[in-house]
C-alpha atoms as a PDB file:
ATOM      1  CA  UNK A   1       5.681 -23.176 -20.797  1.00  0.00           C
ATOM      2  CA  UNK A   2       7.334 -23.229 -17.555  1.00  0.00           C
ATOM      3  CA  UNK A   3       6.427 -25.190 -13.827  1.00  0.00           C
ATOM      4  CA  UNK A   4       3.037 -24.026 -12.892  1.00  0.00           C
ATOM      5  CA  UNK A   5       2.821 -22.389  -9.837  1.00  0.00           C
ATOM      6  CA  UNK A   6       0.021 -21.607  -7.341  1.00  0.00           C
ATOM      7  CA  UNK A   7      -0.878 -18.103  -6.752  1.00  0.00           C
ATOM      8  CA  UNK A   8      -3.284 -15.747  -4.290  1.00  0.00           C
ATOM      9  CA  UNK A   9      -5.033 -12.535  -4.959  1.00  0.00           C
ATOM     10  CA  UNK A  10      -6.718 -10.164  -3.931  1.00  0.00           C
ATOM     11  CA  UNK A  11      -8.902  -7.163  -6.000  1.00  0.00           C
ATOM     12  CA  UNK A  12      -8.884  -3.990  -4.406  1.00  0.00           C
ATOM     13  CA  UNK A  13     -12.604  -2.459  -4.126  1.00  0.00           C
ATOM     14  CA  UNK A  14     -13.146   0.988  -3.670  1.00  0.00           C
ATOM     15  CA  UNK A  15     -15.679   1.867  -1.281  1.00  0.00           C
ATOM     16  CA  UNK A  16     -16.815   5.505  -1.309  1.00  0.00           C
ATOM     17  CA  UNK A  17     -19.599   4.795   0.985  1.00  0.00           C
ATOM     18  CA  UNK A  18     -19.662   2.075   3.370  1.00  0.00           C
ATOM     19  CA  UNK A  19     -23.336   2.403   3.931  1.00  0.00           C
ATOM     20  CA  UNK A  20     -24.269   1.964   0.436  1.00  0.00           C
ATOM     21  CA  UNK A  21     -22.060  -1.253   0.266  1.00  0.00           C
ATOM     22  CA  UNK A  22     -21.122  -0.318  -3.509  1.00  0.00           C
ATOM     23  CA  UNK A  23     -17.918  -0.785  -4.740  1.00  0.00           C
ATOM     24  CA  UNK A  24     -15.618  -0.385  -7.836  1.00  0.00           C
ATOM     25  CA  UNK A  25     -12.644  -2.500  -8.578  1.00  0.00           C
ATOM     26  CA  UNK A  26      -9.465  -0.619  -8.476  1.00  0.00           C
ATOM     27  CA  UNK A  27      -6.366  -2.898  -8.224  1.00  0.00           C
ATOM     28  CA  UNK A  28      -5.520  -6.527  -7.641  1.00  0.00           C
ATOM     29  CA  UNK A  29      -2.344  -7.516  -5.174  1.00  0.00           C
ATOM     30  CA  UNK A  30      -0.749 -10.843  -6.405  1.00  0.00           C
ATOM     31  CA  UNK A  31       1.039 -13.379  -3.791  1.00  0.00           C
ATOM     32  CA  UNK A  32       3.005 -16.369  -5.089  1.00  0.00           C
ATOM     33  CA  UNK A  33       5.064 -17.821  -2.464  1.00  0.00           C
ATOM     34  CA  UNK A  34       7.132 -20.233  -4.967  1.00  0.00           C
ATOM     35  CA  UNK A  35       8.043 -17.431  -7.252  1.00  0.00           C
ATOM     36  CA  UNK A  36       8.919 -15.095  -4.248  1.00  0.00           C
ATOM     37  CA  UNK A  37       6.759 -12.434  -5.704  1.00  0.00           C
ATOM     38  CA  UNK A  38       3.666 -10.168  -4.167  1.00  0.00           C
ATOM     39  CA  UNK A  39       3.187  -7.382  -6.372  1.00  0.00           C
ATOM     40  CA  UNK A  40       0.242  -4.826  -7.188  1.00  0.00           C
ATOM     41  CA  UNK A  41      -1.524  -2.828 -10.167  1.00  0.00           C
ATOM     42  CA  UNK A  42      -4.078  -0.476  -9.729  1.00  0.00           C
ATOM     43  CA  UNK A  43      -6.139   1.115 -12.444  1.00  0.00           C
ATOM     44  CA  UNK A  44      -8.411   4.421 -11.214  1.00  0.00           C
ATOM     45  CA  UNK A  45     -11.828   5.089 -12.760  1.00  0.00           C
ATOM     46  CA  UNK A  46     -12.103   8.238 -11.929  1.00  0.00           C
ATOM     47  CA  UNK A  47     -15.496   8.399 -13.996  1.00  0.00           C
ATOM     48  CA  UNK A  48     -17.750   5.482 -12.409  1.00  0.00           C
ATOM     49  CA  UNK A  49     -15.938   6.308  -8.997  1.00  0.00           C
ATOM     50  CA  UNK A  50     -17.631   9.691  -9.671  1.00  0.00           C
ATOM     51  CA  UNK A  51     -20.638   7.819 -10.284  1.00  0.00           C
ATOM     52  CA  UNK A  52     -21.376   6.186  -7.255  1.00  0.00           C
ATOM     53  CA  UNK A  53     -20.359   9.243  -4.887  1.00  0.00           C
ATOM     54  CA  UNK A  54     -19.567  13.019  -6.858  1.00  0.00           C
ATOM     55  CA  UNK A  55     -17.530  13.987  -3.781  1.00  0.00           C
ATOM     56  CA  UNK A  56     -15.208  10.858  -3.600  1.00  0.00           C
ATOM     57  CA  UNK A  57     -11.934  12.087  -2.375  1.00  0.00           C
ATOM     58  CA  UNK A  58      -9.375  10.858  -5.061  1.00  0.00           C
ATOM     59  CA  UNK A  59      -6.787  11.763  -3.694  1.00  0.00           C
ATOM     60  CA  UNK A  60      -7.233   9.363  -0.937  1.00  0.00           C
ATOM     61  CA  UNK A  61      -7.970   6.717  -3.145  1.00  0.00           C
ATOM     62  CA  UNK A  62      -4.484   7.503  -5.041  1.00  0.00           C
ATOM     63  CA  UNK A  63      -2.833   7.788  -1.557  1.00  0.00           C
ATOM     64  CA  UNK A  64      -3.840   4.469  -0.420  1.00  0.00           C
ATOM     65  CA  UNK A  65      -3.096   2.144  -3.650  1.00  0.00           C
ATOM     66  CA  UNK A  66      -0.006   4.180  -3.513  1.00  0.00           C
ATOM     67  CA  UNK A  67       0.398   2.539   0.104  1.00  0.00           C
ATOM     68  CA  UNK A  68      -0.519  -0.801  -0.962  1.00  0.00           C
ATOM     69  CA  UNK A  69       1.928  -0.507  -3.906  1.00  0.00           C
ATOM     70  CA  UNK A  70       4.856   0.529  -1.304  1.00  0.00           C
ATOM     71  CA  UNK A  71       3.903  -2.823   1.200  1.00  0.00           C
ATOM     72  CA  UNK A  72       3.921  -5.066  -1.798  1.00  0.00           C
ATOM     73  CA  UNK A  73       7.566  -3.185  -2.721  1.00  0.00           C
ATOM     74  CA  UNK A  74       8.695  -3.442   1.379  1.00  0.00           C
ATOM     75  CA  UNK A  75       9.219  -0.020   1.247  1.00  0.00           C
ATOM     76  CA  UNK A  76      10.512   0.303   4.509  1.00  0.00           C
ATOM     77  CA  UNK A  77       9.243   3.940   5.536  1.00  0.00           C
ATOM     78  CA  UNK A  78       5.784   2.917   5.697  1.00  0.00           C
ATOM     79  CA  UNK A  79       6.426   1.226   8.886  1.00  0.00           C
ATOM     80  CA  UNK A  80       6.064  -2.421  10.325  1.00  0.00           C
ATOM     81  CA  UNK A  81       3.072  -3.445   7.519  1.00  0.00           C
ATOM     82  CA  UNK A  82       5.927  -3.110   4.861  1.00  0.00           C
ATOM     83  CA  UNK A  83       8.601  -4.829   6.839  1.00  0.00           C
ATOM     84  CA  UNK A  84       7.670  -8.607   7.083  1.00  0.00           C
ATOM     85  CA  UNK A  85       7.787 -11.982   5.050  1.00  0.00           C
ATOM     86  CA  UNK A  86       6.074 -11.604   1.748  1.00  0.00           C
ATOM     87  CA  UNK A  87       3.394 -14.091   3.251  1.00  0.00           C
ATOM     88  CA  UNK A  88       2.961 -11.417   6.097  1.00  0.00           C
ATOM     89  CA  UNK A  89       2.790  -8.555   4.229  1.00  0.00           C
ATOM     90  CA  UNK A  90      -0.018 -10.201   1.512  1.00  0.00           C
ATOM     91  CA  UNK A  91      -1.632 -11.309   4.609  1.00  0.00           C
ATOM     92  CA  UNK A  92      -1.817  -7.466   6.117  1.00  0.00           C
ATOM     93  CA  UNK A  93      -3.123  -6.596   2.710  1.00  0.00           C
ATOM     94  CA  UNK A  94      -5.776  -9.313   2.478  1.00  0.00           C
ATOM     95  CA  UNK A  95      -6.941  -8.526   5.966  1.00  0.00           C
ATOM     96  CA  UNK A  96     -10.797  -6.649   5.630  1.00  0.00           C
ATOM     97  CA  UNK A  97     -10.971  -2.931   6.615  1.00  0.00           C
ATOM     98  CA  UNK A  98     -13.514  -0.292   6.701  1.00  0.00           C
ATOM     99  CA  UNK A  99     -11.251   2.168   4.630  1.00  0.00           C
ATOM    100  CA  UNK A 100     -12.109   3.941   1.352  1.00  0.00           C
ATOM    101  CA  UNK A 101      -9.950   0.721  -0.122  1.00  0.00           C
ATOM    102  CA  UNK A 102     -10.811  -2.477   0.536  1.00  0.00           C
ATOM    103  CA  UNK A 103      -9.519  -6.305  -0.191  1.00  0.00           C
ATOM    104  CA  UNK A 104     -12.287  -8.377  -1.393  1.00  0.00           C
ATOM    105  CA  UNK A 105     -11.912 -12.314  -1.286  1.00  0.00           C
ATOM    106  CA  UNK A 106      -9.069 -14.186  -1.361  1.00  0.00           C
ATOM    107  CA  UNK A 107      -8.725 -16.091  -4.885  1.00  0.00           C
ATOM    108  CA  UNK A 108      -6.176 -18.488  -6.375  1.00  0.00           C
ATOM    109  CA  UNK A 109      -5.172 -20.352  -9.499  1.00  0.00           C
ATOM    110  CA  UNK A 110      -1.931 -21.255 -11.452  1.00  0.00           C
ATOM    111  CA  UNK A 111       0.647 -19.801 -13.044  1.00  0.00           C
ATOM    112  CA  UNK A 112       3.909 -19.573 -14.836  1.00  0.00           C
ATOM    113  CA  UNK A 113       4.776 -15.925 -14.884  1.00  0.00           C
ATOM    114  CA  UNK A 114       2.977 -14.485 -11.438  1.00  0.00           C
ATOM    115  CA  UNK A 115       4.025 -10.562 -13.154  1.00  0.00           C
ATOM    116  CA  UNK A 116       2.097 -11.548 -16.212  1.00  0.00           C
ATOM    117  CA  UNK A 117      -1.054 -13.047 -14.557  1.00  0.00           C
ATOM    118  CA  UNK A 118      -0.919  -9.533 -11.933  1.00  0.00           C
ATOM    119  CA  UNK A 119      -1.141  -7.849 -15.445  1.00  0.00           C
ATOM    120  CA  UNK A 120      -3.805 -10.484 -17.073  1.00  0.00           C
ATOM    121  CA  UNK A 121      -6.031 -10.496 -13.844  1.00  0.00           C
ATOM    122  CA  UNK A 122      -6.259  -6.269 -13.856  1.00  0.00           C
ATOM    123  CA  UNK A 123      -7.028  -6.156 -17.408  1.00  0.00           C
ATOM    124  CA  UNK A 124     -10.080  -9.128 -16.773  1.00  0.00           C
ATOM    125  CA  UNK A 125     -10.915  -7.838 -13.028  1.00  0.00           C
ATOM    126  CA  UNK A 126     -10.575  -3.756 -13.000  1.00  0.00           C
ATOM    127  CA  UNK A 127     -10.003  -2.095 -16.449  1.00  0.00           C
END
């Protein structure tokens, strides 16, 4: 087992209607500073999304994981959110919104392998 090394996450919630204030999980981003790694992995329910609102737009859902997935990558095109520090850009992806997709609480722990526990945490937090 390898050096143990402290981690931050986020799960992604999707909101279909703010007003209701239900949610399902849909992702969780992953920030370990020591490791230099922030990564994401989403997981889509389309069924219980359906659930809690029949005319959730999916597509928008898709659309912004898939933005969250570019930040967490720097992809450059999506403009200054994608550009920073990995602290800044986990930090812009923590920060609460009033989209479709939101961050819940900021959580931490331990780990060895931060692209393992990104994997362990949506299996145990989403799926």
């Amino acid at each position: 087992m390898g050096e143990r090394l402290p981690y931050q996450y986020v799960v992604l919630r999707c909101v279909p209607r703010v007003d209701r204030e239900e949610f399902v999980n849909v992702g969780v981003v992953a920030y370990c500073q020591a490791a230099d790694f922030l990564g994401a992995d989403c997981h889509v329910d389309e069924e219980r999304l359906r659930t809690l609102s029949p005319a959730i737009d999916l597509a928008a859902v898709r659309h912004a994981l898939a933005f969250v997935e570019g930040v967490c990558r720097g992809d450059a095109s999506l403009g200054d959110p994608a550009t920073g520090d990995l602290g800044t850009r986990f930090g812009f992806l923590k920060a609460p919104r009033s989209t479709v997709v939101q961050p819940g609480p900021v959580h931490g722990g331990l780990t060895d392998d931060p692209s393992a526990e990104l994997g362990r945490l949506l299996d145990v937090l989403v799926r």
